[in-house]
N, C-alpha and C. Protein backbone atom coordinates (compact mmCIF):
# COMPACT_ATOMS: atom_id res chain seq x y z
N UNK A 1 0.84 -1.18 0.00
CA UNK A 1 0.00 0.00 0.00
C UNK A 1 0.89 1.24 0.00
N UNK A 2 0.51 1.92 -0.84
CA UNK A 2 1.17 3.56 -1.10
C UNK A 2 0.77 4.42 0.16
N UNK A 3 1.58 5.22 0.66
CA UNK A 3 1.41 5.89 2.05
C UNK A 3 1.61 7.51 1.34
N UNK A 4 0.80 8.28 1.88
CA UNK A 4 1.11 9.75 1.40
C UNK A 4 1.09 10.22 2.78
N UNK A 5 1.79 11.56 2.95
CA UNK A 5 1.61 11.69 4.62
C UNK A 5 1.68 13.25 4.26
N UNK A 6 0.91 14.03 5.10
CA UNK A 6 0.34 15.47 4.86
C UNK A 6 1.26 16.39 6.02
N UNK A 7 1.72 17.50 5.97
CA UNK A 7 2.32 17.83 7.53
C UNK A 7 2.01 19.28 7.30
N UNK A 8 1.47 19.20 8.28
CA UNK A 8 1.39 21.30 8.96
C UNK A 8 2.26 21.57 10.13
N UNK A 9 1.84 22.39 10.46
CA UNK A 9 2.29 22.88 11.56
C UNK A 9 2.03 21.93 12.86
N UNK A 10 1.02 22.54 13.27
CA UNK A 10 0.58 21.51 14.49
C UNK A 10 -0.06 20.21 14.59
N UNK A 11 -0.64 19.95 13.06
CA UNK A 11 -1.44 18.67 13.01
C UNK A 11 -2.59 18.90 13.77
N UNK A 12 -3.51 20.58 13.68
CA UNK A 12 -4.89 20.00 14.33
C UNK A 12 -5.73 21.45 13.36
N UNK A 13 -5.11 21.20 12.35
CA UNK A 13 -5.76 22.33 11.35
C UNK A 13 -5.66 22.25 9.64
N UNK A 14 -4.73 22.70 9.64
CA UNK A 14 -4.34 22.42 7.51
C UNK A 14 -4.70 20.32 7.58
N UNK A 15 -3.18 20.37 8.30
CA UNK A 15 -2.74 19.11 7.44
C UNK A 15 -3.71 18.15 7.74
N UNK A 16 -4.52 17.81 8.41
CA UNK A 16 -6.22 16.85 9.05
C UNK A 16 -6.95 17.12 7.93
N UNK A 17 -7.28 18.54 7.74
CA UNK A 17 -8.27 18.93 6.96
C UNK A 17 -8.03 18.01 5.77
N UNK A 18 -6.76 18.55 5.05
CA UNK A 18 -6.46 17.25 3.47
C UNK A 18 -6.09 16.26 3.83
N UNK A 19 -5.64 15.81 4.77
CA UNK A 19 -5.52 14.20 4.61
C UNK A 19 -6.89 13.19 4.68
N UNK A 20 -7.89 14.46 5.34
CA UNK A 20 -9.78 13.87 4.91
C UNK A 20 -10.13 14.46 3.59
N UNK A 21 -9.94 15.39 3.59
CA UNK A 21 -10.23 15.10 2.10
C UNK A 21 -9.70 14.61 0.92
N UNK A 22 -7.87 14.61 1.31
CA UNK A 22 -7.88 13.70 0.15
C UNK A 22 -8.29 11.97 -0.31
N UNK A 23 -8.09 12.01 1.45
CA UNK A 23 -8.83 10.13 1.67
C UNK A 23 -10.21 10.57 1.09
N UNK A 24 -11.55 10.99 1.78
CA UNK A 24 -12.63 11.11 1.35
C UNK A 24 -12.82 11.20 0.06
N UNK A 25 -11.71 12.28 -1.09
CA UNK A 25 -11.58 12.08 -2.54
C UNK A 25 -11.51 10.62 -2.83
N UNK A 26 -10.76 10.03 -2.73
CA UNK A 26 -9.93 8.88 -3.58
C UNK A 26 -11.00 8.02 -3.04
N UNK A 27 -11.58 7.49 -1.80
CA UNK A 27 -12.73 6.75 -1.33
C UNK A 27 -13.71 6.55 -2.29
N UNK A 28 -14.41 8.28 -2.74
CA UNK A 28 -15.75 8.40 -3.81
C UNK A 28 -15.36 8.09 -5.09
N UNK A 29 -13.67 7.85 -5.72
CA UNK A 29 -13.36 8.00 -6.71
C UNK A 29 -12.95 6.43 -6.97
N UNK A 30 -13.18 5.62 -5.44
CA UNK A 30 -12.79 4.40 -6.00
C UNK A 30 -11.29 3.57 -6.15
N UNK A 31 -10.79 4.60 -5.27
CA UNK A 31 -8.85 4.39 -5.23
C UNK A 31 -9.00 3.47 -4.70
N UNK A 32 -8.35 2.43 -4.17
CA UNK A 32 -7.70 1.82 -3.58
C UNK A 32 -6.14 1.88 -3.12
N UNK A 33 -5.31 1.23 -2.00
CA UNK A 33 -4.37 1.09 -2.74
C UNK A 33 -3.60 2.31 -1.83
N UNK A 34 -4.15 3.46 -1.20
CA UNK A 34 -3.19 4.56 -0.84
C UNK A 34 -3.71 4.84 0.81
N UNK A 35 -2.61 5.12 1.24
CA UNK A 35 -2.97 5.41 3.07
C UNK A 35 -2.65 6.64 3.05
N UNK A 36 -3.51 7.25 3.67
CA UNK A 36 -3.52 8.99 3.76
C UNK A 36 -2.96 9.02 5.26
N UNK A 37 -2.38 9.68 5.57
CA UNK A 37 -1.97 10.27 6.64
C UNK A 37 -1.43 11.37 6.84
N UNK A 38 -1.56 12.28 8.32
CA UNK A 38 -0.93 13.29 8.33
C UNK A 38 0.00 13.78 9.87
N UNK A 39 0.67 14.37 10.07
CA UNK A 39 1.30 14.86 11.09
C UNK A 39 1.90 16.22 11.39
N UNK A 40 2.36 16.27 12.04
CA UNK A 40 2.76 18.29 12.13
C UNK A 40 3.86 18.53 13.20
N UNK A 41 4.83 19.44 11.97
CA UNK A 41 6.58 19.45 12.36
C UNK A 41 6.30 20.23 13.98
N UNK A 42 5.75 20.80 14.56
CA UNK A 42 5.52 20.82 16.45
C UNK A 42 4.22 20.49 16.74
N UNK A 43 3.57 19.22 16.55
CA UNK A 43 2.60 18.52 16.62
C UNK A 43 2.55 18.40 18.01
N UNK A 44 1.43 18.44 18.62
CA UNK A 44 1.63 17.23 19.87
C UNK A 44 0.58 16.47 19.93
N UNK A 45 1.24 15.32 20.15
CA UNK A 45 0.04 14.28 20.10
C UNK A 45 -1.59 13.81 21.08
N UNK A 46 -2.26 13.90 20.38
CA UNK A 46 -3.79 13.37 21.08
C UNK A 46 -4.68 14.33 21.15
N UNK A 47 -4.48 15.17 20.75
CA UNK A 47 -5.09 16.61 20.17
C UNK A 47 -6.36 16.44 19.04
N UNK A 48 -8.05 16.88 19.52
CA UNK A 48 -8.94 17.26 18.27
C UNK A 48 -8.46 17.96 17.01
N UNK A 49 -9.37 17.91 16.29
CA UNK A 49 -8.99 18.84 14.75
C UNK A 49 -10.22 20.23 15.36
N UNK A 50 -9.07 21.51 14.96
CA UNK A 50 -10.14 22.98 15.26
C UNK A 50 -11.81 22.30 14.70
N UNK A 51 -12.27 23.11 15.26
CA UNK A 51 -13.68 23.04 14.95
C UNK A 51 -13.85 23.49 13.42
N UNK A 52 -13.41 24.66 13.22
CA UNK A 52 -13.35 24.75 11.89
C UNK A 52 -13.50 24.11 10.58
N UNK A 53 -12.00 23.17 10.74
CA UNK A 53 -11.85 22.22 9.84
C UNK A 53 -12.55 20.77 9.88
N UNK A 54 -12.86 20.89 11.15
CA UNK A 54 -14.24 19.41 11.60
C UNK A 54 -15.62 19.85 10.88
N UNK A 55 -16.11 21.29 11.25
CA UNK A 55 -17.14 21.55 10.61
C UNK A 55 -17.47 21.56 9.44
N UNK A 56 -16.39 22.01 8.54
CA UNK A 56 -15.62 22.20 7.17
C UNK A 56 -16.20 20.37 6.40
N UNK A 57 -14.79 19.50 7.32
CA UNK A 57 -15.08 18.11 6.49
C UNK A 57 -16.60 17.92 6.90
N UNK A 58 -17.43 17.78 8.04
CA UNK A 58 -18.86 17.37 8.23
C UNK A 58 -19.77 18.20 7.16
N UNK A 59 -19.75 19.37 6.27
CA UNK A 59 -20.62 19.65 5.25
C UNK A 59 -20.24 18.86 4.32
N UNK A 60 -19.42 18.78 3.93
CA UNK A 60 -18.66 17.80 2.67
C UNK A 60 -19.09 16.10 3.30
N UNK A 61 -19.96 16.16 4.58
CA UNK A 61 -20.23 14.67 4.34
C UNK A 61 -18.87 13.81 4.70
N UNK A 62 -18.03 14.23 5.79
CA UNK A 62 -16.33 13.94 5.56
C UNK A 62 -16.51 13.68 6.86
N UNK A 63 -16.31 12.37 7.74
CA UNK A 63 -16.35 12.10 8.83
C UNK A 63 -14.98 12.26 9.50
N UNK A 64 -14.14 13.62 10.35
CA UNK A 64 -13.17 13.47 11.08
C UNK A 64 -12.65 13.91 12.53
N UNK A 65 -14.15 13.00 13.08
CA UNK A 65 -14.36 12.95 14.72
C UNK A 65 -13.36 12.56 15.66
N UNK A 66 -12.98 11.14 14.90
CA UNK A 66 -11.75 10.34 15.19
C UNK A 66 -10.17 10.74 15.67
N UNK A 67 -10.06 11.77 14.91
CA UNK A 67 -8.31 12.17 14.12
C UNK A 67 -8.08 12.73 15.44
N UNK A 68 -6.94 12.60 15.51
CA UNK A 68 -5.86 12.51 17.16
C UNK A 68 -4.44 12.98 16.43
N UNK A 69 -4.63 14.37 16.55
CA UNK A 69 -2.72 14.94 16.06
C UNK A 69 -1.45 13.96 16.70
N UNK A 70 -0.72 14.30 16.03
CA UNK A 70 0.85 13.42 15.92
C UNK A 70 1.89 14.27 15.57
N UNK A 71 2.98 14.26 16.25
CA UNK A 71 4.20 14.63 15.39
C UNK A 71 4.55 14.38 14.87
N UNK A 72 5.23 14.86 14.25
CA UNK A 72 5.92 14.30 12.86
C UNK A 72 7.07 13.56 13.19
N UNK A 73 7.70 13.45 14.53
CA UNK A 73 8.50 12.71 15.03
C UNK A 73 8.12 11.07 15.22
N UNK A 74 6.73 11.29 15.58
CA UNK A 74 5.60 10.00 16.05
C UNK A 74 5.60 8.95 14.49
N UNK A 75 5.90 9.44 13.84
CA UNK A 75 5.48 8.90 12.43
C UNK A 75 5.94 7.53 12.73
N UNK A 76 5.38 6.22 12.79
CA UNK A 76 5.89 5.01 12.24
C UNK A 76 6.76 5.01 10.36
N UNK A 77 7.57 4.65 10.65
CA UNK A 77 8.42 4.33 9.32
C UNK A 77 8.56 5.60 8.67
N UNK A 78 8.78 6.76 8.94
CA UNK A 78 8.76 7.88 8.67
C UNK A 78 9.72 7.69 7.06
N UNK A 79 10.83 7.19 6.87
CA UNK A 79 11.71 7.42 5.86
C UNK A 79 11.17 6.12 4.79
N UNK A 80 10.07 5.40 5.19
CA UNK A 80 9.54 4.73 3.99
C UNK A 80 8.07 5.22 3.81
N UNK A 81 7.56 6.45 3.90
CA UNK A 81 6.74 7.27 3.00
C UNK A 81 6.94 7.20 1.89
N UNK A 82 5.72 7.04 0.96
CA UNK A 82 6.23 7.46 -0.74
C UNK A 82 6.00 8.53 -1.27
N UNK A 83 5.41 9.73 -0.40
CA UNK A 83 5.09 11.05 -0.75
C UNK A 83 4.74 11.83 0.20
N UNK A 84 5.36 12.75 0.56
CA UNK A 84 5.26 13.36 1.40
C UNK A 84 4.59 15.01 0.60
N UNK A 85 4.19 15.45 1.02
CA UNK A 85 2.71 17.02 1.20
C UNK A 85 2.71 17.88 2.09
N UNK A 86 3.75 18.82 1.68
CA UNK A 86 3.84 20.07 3.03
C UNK A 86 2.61 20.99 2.73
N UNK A 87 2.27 21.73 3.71
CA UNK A 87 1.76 22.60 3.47
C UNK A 87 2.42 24.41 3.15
N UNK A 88 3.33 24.40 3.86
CA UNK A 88 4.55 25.35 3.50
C UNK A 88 5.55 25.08 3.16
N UNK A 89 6.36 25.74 2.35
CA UNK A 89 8.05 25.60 2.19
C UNK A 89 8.99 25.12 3.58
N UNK A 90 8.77 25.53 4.82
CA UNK A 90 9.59 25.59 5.71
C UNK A 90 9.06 23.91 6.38
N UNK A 91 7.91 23.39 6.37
CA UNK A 91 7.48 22.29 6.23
C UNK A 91 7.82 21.33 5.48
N UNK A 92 8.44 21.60 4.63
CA UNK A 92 9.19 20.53 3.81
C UNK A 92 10.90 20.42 3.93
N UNK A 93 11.26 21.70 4.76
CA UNK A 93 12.39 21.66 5.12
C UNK A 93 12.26 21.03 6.60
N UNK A 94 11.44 21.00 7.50
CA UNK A 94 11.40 20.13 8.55
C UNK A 94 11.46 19.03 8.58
N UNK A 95 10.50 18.73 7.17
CA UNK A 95 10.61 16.81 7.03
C UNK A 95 12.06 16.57 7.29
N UNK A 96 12.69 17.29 5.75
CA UNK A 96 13.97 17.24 5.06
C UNK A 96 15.45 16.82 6.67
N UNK A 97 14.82 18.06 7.76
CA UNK A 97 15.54 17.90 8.84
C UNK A 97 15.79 16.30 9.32
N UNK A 98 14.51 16.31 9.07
CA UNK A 98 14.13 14.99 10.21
C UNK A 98 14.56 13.64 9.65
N UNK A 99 14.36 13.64 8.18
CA UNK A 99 14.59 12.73 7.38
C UNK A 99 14.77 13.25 6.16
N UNK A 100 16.48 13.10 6.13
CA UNK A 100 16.85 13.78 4.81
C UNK A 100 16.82 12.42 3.81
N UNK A 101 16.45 11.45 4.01
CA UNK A 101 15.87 10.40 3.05
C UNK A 101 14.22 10.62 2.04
N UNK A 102 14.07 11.74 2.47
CA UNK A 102 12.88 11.91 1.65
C UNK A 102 12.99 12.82 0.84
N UNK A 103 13.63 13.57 0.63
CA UNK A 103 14.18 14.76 0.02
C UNK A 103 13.43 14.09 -1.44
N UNK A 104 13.45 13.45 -2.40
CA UNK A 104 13.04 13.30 -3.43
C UNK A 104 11.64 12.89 -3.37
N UNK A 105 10.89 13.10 -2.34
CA UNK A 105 9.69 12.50 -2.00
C UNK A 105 9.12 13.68 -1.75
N UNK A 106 9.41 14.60 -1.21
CA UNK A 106 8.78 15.74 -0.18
C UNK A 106 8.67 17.12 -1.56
N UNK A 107 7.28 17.74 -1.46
CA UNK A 107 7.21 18.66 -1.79
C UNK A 107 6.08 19.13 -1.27
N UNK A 108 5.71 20.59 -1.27
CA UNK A 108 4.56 21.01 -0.84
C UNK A 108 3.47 20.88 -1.70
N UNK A 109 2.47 20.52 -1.36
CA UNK A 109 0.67 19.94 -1.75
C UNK A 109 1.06 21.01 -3.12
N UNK A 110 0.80 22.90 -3.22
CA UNK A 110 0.96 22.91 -4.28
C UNK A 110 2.11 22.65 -5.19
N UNK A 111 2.79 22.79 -5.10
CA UNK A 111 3.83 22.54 -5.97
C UNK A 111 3.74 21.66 -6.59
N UNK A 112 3.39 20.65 -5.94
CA UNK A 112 3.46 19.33 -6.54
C UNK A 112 1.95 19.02 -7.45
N UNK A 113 1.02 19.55 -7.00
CA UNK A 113 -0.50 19.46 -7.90
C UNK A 113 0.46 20.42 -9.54
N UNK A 114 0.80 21.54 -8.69
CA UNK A 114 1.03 22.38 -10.03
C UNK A 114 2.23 21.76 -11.38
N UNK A 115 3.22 21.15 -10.62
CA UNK A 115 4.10 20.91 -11.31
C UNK A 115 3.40 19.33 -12.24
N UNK A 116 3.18 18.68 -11.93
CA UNK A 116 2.28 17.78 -11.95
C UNK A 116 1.40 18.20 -13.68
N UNK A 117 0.77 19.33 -13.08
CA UNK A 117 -0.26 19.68 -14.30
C UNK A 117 0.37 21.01 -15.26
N UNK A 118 1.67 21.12 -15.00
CA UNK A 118 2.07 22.69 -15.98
C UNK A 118 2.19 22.07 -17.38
N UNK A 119 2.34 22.52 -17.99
CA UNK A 119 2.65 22.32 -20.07
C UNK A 119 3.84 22.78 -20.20
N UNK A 120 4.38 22.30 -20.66
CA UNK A 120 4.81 21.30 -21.19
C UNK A 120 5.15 19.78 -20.49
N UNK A 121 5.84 20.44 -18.81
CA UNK A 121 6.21 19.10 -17.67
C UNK A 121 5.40 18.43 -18.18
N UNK A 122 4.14 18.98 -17.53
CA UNK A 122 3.21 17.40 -17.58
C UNK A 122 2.86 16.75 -18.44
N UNK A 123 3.70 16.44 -19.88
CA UNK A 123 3.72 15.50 -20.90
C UNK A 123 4.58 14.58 -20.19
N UNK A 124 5.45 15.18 -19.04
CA UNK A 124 6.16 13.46 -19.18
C UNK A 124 5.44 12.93 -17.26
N UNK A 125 4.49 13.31 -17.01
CA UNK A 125 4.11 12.92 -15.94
C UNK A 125 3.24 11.51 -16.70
N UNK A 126 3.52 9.97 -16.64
CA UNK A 126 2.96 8.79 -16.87
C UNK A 126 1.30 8.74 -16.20
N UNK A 127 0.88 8.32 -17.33
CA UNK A 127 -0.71 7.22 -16.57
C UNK A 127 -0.50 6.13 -16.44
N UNK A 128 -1.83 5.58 -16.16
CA UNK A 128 -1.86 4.24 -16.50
C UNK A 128 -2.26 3.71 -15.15
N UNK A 129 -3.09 2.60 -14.71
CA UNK A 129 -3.65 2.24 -13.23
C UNK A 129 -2.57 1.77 -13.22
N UNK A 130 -2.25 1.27 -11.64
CA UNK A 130 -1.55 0.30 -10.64
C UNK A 130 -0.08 0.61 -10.98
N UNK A 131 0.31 1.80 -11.31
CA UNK A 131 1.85 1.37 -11.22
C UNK A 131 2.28 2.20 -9.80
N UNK A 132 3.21 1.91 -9.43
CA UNK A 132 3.58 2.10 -8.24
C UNK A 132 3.96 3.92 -8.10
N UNK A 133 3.23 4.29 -7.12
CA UNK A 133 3.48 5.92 -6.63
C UNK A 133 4.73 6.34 -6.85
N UNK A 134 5.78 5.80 -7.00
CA UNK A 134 7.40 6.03 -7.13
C UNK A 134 7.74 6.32 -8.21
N UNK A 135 7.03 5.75 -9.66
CA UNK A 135 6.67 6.69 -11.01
C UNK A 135 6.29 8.26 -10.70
N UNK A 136 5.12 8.24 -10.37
CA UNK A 136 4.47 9.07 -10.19
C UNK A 136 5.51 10.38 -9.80
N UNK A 137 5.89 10.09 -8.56
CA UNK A 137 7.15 11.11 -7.67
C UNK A 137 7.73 11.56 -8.67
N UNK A 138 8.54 10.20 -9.30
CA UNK A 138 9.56 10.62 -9.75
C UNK A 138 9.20 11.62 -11.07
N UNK A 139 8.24 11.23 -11.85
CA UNK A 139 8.16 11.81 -12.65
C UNK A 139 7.54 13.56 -12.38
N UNK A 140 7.60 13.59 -11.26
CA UNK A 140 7.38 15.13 -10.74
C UNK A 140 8.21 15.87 -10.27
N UNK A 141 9.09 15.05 -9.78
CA UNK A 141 10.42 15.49 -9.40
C UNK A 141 11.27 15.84 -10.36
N UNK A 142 11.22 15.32 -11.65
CA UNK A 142 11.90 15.23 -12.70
C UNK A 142 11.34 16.63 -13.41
N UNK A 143 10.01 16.73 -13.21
CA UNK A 143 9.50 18.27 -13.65
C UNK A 143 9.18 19.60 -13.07
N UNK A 144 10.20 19.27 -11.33
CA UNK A 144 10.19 20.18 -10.94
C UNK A 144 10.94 21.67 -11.32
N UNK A 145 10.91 22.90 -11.24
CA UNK A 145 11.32 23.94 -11.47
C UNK A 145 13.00 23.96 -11.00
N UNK A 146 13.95 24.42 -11.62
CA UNK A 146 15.10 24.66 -10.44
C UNK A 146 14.96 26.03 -9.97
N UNK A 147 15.51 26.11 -9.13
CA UNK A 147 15.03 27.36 -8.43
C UNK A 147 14.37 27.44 -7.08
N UNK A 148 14.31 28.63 -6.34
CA UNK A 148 13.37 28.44 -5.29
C UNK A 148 12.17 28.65 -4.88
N UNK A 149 11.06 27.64 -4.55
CA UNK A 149 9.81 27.69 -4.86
C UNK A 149 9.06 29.24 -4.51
N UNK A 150 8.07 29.36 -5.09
CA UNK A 150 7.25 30.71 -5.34
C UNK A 150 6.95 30.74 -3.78
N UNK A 151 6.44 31.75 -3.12
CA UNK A 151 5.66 32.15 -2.60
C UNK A 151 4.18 31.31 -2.63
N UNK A 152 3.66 31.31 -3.78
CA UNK A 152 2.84 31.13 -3.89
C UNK A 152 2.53 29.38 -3.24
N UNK A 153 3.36 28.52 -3.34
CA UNK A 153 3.79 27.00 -2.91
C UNK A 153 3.09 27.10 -1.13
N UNK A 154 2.76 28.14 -0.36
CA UNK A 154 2.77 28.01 0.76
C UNK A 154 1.18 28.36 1.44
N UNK A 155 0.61 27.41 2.14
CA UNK A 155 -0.50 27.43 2.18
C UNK A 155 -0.64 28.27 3.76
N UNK A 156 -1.30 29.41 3.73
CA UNK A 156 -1.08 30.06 5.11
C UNK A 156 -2.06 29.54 5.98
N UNK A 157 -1.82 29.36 7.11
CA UNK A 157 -2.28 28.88 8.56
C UNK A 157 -3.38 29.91 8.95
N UNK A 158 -4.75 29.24 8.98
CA UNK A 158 -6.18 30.28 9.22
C UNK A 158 -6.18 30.31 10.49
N UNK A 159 -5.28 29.43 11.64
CA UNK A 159 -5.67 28.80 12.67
C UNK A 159 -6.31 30.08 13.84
N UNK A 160 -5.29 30.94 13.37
CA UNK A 160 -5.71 32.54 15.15
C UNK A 160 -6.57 33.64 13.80
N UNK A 161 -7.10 33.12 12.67
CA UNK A 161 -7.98 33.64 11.26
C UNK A 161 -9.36 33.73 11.79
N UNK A 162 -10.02 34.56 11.53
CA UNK A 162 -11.59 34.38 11.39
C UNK A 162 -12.37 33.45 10.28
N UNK A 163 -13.23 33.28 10.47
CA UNK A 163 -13.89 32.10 8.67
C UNK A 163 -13.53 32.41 7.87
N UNK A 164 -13.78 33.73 7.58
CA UNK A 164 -13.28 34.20 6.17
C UNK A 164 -11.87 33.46 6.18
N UNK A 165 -10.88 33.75 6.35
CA UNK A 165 -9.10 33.39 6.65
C UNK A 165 -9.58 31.41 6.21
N UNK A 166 -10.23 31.02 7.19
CA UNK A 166 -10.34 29.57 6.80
C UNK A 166 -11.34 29.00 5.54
N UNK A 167 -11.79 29.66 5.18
CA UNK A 167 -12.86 29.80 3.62
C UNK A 167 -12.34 30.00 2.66
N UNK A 168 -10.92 30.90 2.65
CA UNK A 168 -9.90 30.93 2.15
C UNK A 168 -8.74 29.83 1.92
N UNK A 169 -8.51 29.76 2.75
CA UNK A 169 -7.30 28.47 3.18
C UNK A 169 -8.36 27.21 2.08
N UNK A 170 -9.54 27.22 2.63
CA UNK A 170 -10.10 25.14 1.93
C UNK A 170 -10.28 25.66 0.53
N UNK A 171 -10.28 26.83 0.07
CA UNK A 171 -10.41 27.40 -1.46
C UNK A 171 -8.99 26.99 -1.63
N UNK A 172 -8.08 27.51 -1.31
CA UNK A 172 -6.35 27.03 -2.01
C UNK A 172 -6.29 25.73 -1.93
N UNK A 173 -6.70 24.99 -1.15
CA UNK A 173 -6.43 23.45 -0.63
C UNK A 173 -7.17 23.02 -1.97
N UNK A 174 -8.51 23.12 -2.56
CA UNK A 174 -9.65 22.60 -2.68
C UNK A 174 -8.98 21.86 -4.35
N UNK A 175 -8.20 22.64 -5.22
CA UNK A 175 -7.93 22.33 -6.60
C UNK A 175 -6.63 21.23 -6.29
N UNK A 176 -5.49 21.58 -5.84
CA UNK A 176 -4.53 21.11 -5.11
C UNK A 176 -5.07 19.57 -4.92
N UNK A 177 -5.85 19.59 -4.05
CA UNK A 177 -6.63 18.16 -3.70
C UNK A 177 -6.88 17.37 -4.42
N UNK A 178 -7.42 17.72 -5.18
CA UNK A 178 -8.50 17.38 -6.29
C UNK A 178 -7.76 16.55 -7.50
N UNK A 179 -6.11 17.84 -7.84
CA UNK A 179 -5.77 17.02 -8.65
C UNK A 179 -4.63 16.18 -8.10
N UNK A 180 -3.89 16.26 -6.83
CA UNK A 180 -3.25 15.04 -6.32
C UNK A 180 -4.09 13.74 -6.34
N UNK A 181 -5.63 13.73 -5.94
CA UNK A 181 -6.24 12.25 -5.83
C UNK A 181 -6.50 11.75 -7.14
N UNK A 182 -6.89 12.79 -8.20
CA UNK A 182 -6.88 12.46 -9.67
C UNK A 182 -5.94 11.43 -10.30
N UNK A 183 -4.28 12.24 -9.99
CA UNK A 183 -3.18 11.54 -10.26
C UNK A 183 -2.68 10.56 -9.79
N UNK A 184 -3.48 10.43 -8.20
CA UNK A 184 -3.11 9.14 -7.55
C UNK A 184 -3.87 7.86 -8.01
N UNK A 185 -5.26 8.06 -8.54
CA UNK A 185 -5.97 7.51 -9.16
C UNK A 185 -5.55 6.94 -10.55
N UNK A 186 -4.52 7.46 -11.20
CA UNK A 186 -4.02 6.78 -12.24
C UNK A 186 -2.89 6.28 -11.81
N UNK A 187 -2.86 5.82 -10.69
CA UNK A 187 -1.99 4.95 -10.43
C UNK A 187 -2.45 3.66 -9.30
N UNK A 188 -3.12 3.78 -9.35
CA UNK A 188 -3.29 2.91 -8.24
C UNK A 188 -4.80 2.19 -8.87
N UNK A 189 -5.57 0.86 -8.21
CA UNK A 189 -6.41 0.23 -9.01
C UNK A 189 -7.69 0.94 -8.13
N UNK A 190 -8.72 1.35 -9.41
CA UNK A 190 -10.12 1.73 -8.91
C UNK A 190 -11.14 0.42 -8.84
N UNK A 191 -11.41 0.73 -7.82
CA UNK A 191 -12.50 -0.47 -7.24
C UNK A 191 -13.84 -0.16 -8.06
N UNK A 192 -14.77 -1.07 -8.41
CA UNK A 192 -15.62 -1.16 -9.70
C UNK A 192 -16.78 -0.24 -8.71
C-alpha cells in the first residue's frame, strides 16, 4: 500500500483537513491502494482537529471525529513514506531535517499538484492504473522547477484567522486536492 503523509504545523488544522479530504476524494473516486496520513513538524500528540476544519469536512459529508494529532517525530516508518505534502516551504524543510531520506519524496501539496499539471512538464508525468506511486514522484520530481519555490507553494495557517481566513485556506487546498487524488488515481487500481 502507497502511504502519502500530509504535515502542517501543528497537526490540528491544515494538514487533518487534506488528509480527509484527500482520503474522502480517492474513497468516492474508488482508489484503492493509498494510506492517507498526516502529522505536524511541532505537533503534539492526542489533540482534536479545530472546529473549523471538523465543521468544514462534516458539510462535505467527511467524517473526522476520530483524528488525534501526531508529530511528525511520532510517524511510524517515517523514511519509507512514498510522498510526502507540506503545506509550506519551511514544512518541507522540517521533514527534510528529520529525514533527509525523503528529500526526493517531499514537496509542498501545491507545488506538486502544479508541477504535476504545468505544459509542457506534464507530458512526461505517466498514466496508466496500478503502477507504483514512485513513477508518479519521480516523474514530478523530474518536472520540478530549479530554483526556489514561489511564494505562492505556501499554504497560510487560518488557525488565530476568522472564517473568512479559513474559507480561504479550503479554497487554495480545494484544486490542489482534487488534482493530487486524480493523479493518484491513475496509479493505483479503482475499485468497480
Amino acid at each position: 500500500m502507497d502511504r502519502v503523509l500530509v504535515v502542517c504545523e501543528g497537526n490540528i488544522c491544515r494538514s487533518p483537513y487534506v488528509e480527509h479530504l484527500l482520503r474522502a476524494t480517492l474513497e468516492r473516486s474508488g482508489v484503492s491502494g493509498v494510506h492517507v496520513e498526516s502529522a505536524g513538524t511541532r505537533g503534539r500528540t492526542g489533540h482534536g482537529m479545530v472546529e473549523r476544519s471538523a465543521a468544514a469536512l462534516r458539510a462535505a459529508a467527511i467524517d473526522g471525529g476520530a483524528f488525534r494529532s501526531r508529530a511528525l517525530r511520532d510517524v511510524p516508518a517515517l523514511a519509507a513514506v512514498d510522498l510526502v505534502l507540506t503545506l509550506e516551504r519551511r514544512h518541507r524543510a522540517a521533514v527534510l531535517d528529520l529525514e533527509p531520506s525523503l528529500l526526493k519524496r517531499t514537496f509542498t501539496l501545491v507545488e506538486f499538484a502544479r508541477t504535476a499539471t504545468e505544459r509542457p512538464r506534464a507530458a512526461a508525468i505517466p498514466g496508466g492504473a496500478a503502477q507504483p506511486l514512485s513513477v508518479l514522484v519521480d516523474a514530478v520530481r523530474g518536472a520540478r522547477r530549479a530554483g526556489p519555490a514561489p511564494d505562492s507553494d505556501d499554504v497560510p495557517d487560518p488557525i488565530r484567522g476568522d472564517d473568512a481566513d479559513h474559507e480561504r485556506f479550503r479554497a487554495q487546498v480545494a484544486e490542489p486536492v482534487a488534482t493530487v487524488a486524480r493523479l493518484l488515481g491513475t496509479h493505483r487500481t479503482v475499485q468497480p
